[in-house]
N, C-alpha and C. Protein backbone atom coordinates (compact mmCIF):
# COMPACT_ATOMS: atom_id res chain seq x y z
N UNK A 1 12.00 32.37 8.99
CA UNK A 1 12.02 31.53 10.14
C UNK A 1 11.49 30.14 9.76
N UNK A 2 12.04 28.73 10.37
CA UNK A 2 11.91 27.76 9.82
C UNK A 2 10.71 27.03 10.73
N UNK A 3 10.00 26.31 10.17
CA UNK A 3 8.59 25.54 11.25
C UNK A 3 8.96 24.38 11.10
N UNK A 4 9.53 23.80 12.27
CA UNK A 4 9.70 21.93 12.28
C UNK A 4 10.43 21.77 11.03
N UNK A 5 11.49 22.28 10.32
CA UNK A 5 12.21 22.09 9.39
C UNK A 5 11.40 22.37 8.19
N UNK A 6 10.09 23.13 7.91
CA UNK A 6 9.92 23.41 6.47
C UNK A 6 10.29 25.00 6.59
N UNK A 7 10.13 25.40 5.30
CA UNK A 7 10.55 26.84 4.99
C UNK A 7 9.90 28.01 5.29
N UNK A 8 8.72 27.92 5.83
CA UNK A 8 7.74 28.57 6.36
C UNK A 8 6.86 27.98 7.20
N UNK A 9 5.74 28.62 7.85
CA UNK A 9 4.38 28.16 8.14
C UNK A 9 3.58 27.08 7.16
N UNK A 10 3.73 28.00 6.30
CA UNK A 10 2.26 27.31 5.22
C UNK A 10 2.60 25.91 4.66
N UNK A 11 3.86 25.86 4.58
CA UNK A 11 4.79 24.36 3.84
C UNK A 11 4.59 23.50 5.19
N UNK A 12 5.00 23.89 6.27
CA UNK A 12 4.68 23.37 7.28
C UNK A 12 3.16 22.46 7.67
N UNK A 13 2.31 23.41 7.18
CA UNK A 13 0.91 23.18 7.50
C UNK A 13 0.59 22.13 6.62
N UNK A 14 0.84 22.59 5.20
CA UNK A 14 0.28 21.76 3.70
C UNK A 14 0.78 20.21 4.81
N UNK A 15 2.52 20.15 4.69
CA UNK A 15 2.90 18.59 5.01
C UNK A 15 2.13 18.17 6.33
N UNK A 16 2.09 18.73 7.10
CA UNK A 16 0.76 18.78 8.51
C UNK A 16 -0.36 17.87 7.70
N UNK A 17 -1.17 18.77 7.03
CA UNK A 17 -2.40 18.24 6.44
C UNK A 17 -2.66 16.42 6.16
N UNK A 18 -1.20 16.59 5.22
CA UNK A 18 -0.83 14.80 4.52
C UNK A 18 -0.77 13.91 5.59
N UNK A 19 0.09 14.26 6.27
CA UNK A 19 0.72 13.51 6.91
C UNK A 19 -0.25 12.74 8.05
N UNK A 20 -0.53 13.92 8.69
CA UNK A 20 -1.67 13.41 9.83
C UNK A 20 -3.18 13.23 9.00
N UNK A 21 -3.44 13.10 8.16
CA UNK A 21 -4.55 12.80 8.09
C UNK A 21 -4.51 10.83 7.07
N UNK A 22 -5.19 10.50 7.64
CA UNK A 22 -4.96 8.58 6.93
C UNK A 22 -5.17 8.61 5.61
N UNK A 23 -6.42 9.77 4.96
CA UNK A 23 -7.16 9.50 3.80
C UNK A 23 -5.49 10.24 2.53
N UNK A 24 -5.44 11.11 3.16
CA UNK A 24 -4.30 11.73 2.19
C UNK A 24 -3.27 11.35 2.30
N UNK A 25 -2.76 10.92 3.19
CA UNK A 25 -1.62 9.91 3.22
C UNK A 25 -1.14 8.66 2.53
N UNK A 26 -3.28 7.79 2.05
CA UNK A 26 -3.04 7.08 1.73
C UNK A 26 -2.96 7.36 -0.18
N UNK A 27 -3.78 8.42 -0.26
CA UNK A 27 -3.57 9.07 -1.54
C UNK A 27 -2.24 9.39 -2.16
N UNK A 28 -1.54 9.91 -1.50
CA UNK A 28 0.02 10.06 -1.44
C UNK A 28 0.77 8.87 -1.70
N UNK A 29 0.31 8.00 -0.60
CA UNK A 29 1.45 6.73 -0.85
C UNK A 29 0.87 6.18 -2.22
N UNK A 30 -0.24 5.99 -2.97
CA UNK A 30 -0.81 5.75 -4.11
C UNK A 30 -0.10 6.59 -5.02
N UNK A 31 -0.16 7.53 -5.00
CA UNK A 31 0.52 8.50 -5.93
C UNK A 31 2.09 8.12 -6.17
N UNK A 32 2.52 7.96 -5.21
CA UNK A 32 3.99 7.89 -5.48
C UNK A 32 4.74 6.74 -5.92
N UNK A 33 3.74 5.57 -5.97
CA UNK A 33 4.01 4.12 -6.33
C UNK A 33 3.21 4.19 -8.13
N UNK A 34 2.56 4.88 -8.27
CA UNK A 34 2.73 5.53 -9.70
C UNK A 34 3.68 6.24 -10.63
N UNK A 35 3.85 5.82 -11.75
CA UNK A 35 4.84 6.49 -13.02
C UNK A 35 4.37 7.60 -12.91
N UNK A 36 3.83 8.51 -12.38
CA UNK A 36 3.88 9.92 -12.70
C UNK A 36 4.75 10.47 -12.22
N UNK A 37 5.59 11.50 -12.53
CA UNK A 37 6.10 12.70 -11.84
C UNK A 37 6.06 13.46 -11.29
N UNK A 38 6.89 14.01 -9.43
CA UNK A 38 6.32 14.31 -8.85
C UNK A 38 5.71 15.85 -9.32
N UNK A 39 6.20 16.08 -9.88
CA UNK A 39 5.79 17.66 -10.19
C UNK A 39 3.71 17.46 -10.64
N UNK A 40 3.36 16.03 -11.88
CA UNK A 40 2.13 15.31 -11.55
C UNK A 40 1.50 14.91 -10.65
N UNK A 41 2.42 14.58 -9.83
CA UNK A 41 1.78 14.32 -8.24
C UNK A 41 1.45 15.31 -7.30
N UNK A 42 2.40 16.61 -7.42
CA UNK A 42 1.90 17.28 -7.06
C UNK A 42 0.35 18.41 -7.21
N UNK A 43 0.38 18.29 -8.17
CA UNK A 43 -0.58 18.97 -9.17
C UNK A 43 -1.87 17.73 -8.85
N UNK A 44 -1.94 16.28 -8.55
CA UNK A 44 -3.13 15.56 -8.27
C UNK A 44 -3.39 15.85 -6.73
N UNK A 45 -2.36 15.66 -5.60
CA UNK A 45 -2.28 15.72 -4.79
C UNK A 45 -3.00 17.20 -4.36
N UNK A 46 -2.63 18.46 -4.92
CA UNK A 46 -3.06 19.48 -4.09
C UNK A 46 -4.86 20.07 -4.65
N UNK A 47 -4.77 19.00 -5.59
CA UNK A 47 -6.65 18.63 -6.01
C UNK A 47 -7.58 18.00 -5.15
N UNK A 48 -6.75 17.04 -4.61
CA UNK A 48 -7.28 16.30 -3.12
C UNK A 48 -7.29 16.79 -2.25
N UNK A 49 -6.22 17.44 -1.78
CA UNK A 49 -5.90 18.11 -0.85
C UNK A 49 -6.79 19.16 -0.50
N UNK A 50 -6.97 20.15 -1.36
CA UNK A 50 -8.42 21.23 -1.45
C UNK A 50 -9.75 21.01 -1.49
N UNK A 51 -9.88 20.08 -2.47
CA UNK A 51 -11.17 18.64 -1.93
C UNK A 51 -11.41 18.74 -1.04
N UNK A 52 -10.72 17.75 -0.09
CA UNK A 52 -11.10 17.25 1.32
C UNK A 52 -10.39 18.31 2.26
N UNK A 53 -10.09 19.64 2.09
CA UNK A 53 -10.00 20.29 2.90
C UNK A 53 -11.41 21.36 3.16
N UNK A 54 -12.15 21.53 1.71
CA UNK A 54 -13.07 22.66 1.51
C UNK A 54 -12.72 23.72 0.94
N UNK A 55 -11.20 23.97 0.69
CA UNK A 55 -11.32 25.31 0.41
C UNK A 55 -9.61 24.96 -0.38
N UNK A 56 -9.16 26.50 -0.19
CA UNK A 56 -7.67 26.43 -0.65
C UNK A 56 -6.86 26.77 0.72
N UNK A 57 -7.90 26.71 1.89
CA UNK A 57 -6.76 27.06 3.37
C UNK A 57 -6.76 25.64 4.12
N UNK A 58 -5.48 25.38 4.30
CA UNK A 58 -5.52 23.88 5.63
C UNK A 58 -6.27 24.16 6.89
N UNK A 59 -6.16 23.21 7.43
CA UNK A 59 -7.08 23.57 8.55
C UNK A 59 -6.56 24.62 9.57
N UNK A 60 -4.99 24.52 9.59
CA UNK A 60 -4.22 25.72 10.54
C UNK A 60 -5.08 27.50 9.54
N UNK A 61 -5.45 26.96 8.70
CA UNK A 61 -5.58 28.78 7.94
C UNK A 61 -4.74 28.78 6.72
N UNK A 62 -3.80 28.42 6.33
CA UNK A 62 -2.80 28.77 5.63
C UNK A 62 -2.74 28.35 4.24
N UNK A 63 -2.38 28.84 3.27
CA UNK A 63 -2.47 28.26 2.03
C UNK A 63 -2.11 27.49 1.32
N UNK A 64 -3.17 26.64 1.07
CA UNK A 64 -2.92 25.61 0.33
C UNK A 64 -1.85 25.77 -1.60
N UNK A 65 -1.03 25.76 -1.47
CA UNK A 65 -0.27 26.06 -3.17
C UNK A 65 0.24 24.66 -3.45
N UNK A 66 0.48 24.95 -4.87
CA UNK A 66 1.56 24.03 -5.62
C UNK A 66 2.39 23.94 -5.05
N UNK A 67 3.26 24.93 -4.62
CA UNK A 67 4.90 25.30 -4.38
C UNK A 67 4.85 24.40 -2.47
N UNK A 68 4.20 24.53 -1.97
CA UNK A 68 4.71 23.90 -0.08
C UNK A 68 3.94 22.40 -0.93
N UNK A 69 3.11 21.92 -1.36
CA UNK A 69 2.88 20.66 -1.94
C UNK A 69 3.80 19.73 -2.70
N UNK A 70 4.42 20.53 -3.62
CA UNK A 70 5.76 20.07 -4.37
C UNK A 70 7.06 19.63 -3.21
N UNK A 71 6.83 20.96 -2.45
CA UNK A 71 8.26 20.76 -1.48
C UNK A 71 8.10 19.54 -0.47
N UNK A 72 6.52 19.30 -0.25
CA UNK A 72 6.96 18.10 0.80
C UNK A 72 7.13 16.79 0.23
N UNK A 73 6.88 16.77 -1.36
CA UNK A 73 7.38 15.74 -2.13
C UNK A 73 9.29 15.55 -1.84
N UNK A 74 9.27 16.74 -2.34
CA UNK A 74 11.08 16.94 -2.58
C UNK A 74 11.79 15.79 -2.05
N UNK A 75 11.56 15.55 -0.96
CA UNK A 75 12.63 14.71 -0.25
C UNK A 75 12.07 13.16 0.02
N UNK A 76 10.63 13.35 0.14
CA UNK A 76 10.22 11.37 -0.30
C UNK A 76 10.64 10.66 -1.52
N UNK A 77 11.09 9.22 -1.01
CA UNK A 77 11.50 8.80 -2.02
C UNK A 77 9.85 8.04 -2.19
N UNK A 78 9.88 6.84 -3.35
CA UNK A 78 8.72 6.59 -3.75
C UNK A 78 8.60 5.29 -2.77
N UNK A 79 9.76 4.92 -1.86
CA UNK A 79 9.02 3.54 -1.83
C UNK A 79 9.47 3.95 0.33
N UNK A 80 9.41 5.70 0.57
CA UNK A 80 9.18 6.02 1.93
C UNK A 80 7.42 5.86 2.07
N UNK A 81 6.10 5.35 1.24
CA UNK A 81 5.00 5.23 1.91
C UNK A 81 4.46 3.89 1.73
């Protein structure tokens, strides 16, 4: 079953997390105006992400991974932040 167009809950939640919050958003848009690759970005991003969350669950509960972190890359381009 699909949540607001991601592939699950938890992909749902992770892009939730970014999106609405200013500090990771702005980490993100930093990240992506960098030569790294997102597959690198993802891997910095879900370091922050667990950081400033406390743990490895978003605030809905759900788990924080590589894999729903990568996916909400998938479709930004670098110069959407």
């Amino acid at each position: 079953m699909e949540h607001n167009g991601h592939k699950n809950r938890a992909y749902w939640s992770v892009s939730l997390t970014i999106d609405n919050n200013y500090e990771l958003y702005k980490v993100c848009q930093s990240l992506l105006q960098s030569k790294k690759t997102k597959n690198e970005i993802a891997v910095e991003l879900m370091r922050v992400l667990v950081s400033h969350c406390g743990g490895t669950t978003t605030p809905e509960g759900e788990p924080i991974t590589y894999s729903a972190v990568r996916a909400h890359l998938t479709h930004l381009k670098r110069d959407d932040y």
